[in-house]
PDB file of N, CA and C in Angstrom:
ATOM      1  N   UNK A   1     -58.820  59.272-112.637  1.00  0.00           N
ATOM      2  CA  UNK A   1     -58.041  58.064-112.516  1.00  0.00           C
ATOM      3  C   UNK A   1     -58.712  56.866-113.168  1.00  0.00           C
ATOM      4  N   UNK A   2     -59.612  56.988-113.429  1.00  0.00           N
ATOM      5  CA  UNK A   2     -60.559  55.656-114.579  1.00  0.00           C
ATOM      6  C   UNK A   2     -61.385  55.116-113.657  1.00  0.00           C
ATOM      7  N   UNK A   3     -62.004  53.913-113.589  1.00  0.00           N
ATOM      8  CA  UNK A   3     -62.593  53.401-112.950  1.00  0.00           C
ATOM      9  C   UNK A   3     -62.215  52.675-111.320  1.00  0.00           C
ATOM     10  N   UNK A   4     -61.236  52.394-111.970  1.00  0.00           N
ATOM     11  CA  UNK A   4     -60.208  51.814-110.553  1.00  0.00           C
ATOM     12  C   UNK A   4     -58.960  52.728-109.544  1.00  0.00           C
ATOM     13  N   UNK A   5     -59.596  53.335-108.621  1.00  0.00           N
ATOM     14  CA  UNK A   5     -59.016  54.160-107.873  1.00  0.00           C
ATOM     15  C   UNK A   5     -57.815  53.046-107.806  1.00  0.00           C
ATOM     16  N   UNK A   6     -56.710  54.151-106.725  1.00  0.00           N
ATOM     17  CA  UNK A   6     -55.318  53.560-106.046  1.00  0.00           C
ATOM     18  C   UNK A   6     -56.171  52.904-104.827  1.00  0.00           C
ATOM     19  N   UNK A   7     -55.443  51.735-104.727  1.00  0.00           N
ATOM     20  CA  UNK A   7     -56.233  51.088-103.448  1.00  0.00           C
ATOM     21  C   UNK A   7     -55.212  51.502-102.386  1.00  0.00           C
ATOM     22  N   UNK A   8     -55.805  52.628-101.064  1.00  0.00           N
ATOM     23  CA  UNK A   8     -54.748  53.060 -99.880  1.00  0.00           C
ATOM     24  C   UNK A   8     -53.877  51.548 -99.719  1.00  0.00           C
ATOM     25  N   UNK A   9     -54.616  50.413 -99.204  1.00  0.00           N
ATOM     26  CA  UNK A   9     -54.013  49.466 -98.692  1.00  0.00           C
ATOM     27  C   UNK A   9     -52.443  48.803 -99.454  1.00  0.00           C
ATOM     28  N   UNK A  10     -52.451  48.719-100.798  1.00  0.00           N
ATOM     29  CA  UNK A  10     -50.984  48.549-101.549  1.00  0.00           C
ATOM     30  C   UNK A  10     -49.939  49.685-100.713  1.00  0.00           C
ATOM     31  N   UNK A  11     -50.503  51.371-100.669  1.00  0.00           N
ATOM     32  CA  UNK A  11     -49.207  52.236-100.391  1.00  0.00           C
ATOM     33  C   UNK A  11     -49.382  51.944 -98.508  1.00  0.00           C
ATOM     34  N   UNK A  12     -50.145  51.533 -98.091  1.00  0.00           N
ATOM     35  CA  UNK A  12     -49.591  51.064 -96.645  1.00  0.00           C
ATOM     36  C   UNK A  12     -48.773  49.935 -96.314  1.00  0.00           C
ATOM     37  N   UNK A  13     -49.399  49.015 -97.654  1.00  0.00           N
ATOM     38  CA  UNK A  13     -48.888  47.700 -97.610  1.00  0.00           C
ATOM     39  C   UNK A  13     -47.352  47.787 -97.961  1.00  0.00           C
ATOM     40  N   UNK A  14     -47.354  48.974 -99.145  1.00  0.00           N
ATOM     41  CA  UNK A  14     -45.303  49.115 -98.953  1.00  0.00           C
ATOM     42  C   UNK A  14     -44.744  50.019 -98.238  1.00  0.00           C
ATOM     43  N   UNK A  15     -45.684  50.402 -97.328  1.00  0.00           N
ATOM     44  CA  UNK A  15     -44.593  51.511 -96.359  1.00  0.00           C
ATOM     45  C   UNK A  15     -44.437  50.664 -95.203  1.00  0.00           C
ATOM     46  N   UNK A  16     -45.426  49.923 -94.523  1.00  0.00           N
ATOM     47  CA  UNK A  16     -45.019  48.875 -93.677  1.00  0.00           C
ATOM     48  C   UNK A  16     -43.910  47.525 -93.945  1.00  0.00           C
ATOM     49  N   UNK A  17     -44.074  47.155 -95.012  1.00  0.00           N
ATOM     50  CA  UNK A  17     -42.933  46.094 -95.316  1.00  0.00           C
ATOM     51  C   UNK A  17     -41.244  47.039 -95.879  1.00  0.00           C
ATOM     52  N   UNK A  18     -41.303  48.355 -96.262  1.00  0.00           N
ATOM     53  CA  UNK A  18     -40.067  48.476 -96.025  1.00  0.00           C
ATOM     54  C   UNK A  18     -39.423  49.480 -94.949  1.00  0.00           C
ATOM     55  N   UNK A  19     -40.442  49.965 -94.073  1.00  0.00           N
ATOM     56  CA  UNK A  19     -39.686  49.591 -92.532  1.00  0.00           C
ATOM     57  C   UNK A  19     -39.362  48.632 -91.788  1.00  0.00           C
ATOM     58  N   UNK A  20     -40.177  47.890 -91.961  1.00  0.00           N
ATOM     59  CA  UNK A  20     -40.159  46.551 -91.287  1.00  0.00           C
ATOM     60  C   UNK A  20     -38.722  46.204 -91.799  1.00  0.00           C
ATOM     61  N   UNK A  21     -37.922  46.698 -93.322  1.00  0.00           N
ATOM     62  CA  UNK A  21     -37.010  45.859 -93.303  1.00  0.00           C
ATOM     63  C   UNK A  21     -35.517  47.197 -93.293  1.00  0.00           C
ATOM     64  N   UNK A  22     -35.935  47.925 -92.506  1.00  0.00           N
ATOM     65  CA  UNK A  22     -35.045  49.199 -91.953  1.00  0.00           C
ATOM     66  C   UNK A  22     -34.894  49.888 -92.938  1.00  0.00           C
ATOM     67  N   UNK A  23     -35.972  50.508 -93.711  1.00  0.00           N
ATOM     68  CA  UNK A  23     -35.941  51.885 -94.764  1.00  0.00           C
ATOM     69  C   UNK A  23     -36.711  52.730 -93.494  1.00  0.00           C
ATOM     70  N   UNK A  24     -36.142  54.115 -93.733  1.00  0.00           N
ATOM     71  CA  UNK A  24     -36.549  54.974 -92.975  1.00  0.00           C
ATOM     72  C   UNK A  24     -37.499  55.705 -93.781  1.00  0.00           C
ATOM     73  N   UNK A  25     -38.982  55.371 -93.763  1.00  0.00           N
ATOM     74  CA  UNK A  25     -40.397  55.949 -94.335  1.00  0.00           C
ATOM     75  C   UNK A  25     -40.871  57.056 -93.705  1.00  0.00           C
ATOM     76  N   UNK A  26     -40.771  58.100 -94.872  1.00  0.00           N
ATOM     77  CA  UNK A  26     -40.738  59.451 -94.853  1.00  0.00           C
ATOM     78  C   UNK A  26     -42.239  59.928 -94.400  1.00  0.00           C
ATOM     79  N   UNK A  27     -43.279  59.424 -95.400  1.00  0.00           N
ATOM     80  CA  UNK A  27     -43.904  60.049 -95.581  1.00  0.00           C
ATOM     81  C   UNK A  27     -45.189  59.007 -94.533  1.00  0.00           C
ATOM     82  N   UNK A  28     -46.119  60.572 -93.939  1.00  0.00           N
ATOM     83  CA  UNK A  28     -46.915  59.925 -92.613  1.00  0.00           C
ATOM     84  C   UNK A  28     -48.011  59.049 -92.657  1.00  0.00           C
ATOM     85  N   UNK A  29     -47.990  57.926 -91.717  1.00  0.00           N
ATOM     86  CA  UNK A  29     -48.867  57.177 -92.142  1.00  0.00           C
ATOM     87  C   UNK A  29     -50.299  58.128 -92.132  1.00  0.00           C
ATOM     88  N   UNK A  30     -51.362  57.281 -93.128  1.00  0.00           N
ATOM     89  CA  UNK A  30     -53.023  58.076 -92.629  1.00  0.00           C
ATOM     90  C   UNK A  30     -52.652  59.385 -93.936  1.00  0.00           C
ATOM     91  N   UNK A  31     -51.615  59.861 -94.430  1.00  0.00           N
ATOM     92  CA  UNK A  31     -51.342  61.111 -94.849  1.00  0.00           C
ATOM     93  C   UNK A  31     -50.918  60.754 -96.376  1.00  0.00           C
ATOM     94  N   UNK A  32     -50.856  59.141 -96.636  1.00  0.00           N
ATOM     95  CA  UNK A  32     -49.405  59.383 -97.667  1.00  0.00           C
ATOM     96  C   UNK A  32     -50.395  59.439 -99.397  1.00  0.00           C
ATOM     97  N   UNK A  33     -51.551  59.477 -99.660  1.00  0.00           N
ATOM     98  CA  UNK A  33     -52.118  59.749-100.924  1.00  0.00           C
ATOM     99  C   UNK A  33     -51.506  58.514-101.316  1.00  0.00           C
ATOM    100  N   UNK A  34     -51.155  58.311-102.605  1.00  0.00           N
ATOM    101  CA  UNK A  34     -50.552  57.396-103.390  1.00  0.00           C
ATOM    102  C   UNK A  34     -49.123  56.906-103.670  1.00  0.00           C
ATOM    103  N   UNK A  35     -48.523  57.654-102.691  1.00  0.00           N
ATOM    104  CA  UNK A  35     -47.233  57.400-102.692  1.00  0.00           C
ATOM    105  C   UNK A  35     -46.348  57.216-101.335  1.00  0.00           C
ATOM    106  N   UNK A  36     -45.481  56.674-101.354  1.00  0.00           N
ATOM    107  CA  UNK A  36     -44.734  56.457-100.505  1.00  0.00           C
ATOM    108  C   UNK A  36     -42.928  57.053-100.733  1.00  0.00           C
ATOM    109  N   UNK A  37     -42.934  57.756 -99.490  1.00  0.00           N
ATOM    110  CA  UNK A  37     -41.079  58.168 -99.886  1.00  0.00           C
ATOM    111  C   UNK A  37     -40.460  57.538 -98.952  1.00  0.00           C
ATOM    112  N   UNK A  38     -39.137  57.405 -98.774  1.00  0.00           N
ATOM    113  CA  UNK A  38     -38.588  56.664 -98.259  1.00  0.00           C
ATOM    114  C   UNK A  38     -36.610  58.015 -98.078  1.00  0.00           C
ATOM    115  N   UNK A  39     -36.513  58.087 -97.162  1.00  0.00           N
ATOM    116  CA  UNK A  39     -35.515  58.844 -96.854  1.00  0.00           C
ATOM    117  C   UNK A  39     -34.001  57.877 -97.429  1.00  0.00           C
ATOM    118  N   UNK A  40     -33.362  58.767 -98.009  1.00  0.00           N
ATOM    119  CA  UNK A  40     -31.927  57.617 -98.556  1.00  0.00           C
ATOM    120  C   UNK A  40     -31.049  58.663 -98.643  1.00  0.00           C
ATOM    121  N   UNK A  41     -29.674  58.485 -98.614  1.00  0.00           N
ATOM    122  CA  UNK A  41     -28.414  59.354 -99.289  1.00  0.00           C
ATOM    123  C   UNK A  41     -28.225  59.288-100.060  1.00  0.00           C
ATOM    124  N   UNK A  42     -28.692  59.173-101.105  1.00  0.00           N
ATOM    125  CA  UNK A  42     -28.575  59.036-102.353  1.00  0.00           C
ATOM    126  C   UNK A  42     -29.635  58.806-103.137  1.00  0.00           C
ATOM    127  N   UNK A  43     -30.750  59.516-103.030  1.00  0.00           N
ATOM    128  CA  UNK A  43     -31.765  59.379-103.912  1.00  0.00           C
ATOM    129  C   UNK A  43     -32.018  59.167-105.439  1.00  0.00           C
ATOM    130  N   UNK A  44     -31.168  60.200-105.861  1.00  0.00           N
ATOM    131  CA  UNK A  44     -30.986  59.297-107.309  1.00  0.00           C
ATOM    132  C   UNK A  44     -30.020  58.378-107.989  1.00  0.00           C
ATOM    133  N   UNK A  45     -28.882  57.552-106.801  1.00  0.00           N
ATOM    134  CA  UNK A  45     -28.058  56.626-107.428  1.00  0.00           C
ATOM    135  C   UNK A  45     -29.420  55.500-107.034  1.00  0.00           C
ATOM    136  N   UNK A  46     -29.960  55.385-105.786  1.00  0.00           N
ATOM    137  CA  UNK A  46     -31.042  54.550-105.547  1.00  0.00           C
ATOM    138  C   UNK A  46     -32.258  54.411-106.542  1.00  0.00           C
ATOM    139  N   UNK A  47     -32.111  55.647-107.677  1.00  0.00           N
ATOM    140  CA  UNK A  47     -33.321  55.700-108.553  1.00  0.00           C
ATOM    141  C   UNK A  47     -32.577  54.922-109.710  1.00  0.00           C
ATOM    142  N   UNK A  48     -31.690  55.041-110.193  1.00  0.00           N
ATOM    143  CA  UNK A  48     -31.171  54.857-111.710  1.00  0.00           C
ATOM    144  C   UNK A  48     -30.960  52.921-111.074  1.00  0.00           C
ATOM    145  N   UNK A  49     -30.588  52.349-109.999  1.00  0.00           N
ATOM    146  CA  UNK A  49     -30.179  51.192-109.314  1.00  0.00           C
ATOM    147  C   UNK A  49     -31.999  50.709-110.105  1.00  0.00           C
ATOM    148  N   UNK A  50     -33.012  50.894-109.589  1.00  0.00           N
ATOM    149  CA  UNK A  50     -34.261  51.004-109.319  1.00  0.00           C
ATOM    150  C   UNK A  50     -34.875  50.437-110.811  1.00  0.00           C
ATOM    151  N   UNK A  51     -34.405  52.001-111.577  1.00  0.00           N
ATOM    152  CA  UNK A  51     -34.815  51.699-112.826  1.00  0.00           C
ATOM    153  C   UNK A  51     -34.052  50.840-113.485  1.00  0.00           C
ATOM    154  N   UNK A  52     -32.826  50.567-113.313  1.00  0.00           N
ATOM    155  CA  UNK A  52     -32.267  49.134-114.040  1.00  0.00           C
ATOM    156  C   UNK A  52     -33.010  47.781-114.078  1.00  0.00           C
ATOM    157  N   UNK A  53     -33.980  48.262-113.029  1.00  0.00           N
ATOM    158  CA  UNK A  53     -34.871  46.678-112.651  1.00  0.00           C
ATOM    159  C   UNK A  53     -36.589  47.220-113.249  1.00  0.00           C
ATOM    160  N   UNK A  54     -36.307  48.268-113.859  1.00  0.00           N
ATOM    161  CA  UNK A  54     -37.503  48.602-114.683  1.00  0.00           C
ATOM    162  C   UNK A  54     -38.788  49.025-113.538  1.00  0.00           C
ATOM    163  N   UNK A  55     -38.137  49.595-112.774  1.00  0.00           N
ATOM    164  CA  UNK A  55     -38.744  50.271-111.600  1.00  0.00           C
ATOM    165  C   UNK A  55     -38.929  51.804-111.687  1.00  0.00           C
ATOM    166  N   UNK A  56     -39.622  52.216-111.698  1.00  0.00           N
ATOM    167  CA  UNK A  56     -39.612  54.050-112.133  1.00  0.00           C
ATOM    168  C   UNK A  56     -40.319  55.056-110.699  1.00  0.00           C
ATOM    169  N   UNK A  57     -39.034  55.559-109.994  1.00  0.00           N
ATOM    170  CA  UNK A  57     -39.149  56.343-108.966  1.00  0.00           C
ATOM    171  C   UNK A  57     -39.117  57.812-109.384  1.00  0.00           C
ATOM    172  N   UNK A  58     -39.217  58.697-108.329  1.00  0.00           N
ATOM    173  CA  UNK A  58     -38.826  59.937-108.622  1.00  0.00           C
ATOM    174  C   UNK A  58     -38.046  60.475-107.222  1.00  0.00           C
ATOM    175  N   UNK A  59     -36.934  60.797-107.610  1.00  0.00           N
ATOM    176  CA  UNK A  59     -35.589  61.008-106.487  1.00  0.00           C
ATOM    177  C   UNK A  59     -35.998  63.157-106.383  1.00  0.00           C
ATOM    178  N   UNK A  60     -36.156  63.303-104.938  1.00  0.00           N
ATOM    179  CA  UNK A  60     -36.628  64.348-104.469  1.00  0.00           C
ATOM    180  C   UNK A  60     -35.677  65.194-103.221  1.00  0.00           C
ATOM    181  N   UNK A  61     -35.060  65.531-103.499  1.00  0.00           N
ATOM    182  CA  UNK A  61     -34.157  65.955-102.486  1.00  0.00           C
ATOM    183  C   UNK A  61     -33.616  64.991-101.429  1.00  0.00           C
ATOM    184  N   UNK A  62     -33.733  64.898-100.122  1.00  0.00           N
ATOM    185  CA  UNK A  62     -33.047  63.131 -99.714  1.00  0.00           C
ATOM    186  C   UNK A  62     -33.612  62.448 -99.388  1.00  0.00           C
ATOM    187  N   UNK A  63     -35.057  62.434-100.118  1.00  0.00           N
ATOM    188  CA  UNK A  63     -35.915  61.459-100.793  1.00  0.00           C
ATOM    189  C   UNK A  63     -36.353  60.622-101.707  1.00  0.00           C
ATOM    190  N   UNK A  64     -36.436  59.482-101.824  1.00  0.00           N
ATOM    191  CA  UNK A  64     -36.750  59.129-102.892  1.00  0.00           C
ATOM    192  C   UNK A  64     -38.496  58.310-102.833  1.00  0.00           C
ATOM    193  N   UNK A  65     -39.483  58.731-104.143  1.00  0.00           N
ATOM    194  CA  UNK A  65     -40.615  59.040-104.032  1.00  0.00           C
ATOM    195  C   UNK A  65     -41.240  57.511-104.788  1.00  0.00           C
ATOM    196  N   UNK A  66     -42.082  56.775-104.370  1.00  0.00           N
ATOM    197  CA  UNK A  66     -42.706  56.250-105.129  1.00  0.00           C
ATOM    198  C   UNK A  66     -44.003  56.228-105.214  1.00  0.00           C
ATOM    199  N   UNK A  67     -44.880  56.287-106.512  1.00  0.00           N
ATOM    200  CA  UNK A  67     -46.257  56.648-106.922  1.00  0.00           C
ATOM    201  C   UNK A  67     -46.708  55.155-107.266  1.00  0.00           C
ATOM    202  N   UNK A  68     -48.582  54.765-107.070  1.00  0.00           N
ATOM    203  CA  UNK A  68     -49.174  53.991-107.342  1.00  0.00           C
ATOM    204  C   UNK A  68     -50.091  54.407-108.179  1.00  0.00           C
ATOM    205  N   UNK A  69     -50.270  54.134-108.981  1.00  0.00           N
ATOM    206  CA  UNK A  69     -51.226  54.266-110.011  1.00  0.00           C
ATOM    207  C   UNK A  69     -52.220  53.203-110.379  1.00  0.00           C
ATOM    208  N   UNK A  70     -53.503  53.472-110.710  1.00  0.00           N
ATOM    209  CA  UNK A  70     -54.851  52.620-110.746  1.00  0.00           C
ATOM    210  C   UNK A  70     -54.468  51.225-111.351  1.00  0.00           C
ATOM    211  N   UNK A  71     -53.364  50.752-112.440  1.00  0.00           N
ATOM    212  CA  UNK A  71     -53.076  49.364-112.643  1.00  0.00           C
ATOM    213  C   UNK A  71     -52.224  49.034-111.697  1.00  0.00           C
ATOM    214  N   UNK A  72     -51.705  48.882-110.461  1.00  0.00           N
ATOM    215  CA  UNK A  72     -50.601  48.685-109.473  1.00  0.00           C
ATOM    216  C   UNK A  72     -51.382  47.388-108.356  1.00  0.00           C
ATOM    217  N   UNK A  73     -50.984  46.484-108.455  1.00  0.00           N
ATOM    218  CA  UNK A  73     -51.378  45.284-107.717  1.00  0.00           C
ATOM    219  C   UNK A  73     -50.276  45.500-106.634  1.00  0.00           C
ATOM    220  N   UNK A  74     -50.552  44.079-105.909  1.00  0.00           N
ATOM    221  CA  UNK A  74     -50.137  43.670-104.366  1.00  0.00           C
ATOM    222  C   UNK A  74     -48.268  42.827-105.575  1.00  0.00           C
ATOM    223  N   UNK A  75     -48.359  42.364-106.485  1.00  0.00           N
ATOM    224  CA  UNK A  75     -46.907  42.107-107.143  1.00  0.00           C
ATOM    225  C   UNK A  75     -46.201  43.138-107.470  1.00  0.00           C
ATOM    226  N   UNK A  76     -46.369  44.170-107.635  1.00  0.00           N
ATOM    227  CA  UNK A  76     -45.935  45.358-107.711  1.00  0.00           C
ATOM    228  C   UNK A  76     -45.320  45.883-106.296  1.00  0.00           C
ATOM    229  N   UNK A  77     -45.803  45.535-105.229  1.00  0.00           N
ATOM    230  CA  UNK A  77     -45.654  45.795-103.717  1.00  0.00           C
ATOM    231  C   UNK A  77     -44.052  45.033-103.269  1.00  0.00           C
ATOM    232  N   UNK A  78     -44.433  44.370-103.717  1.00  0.00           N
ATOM    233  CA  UNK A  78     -43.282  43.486-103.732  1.00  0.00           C
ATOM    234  C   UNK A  78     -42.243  42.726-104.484  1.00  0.00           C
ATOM    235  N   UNK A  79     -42.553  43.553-105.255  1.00  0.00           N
ATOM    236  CA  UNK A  79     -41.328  43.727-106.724  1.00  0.00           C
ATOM    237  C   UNK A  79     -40.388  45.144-105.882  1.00  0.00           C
ATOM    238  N   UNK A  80     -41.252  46.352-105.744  1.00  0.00           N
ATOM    239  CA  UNK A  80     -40.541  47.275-104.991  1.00  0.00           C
ATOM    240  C   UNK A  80     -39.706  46.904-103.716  1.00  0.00           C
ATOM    241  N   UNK A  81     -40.321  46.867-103.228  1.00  0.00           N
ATOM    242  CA  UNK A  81     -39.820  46.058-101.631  1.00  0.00           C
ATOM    243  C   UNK A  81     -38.284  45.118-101.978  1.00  0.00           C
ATOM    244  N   UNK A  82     -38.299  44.161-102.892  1.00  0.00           N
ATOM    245  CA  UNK A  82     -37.765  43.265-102.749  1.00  0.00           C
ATOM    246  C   UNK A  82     -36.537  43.654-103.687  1.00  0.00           C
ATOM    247  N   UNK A  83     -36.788  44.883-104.757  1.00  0.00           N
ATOM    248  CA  UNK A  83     -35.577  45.182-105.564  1.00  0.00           C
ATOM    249  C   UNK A  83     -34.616  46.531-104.457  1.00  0.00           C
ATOM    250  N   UNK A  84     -35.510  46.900-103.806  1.00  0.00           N
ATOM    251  CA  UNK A  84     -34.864  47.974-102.641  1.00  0.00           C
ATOM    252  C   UNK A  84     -33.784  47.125-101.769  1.00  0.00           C
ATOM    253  N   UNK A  85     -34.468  46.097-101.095  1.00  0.00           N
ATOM    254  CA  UNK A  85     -33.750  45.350-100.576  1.00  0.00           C
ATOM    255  C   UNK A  85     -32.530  44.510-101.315  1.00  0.00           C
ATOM    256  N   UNK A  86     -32.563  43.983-102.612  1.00  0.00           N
ATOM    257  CA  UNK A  86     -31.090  43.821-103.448  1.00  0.00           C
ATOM    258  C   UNK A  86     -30.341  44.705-103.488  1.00  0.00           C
ATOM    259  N   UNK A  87     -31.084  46.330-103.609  1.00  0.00           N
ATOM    260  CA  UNK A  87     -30.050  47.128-103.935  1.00  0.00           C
ATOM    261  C   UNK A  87     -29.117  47.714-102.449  1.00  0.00           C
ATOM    262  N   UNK A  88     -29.613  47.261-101.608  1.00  0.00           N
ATOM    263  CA  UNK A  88     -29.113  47.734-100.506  1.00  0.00           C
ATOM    264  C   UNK A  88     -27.962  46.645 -99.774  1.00  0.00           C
ATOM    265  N   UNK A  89     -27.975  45.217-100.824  1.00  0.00           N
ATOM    266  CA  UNK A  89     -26.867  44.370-100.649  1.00  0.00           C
ATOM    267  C   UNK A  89     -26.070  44.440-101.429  1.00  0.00           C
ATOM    268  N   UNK A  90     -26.312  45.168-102.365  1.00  0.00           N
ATOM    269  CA  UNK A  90     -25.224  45.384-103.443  1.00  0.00           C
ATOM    270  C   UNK A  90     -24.022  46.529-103.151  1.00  0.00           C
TER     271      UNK A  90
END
């Protein structure tokens, strides 16, 4: 992964802020590696919604998956968070 591991705290930091805002978070806390899933009916209309905002998920059965990778800051946390939440008023 280069010099700069995934910091755990970003993928806790977005599994707590999008329960907190009623996404049902799949994957266990203490357990989740670098990613976070998030349970939806529609995993990949929620992905292509996602990537319109230049967001790149991976839709997994009635999951949809997101990965952090070693350049991924705390704006990134909440770029996710906050385009989930548009798409769920739309």
């Amino acid at each position: 992964m280069g010099a700069r591991a995934v910091r755990p705290a970003l993928v806790e930091e977005l599994a707590e802020r999008l329960a907190a805002a009623g996404e049902r978070v799949a994957s266990p806390a203490g357990a989740r590696g670098p990613q976070v899933a998030i349970a939806d009916d529609d995993p990949p209309g929620l992905a292509a919604r996602l990537a319109a905002r230049r967001i790149v998920t991976a839709p997994r059965g009635d999951l949809l998956r997101m990965s952090f990778h070693y350049y991924n800051d705390r704006s990134d946390v909440a770029a996710v968070a906050d385009a989930i939440s548009l798409c769920r008023k739309s």
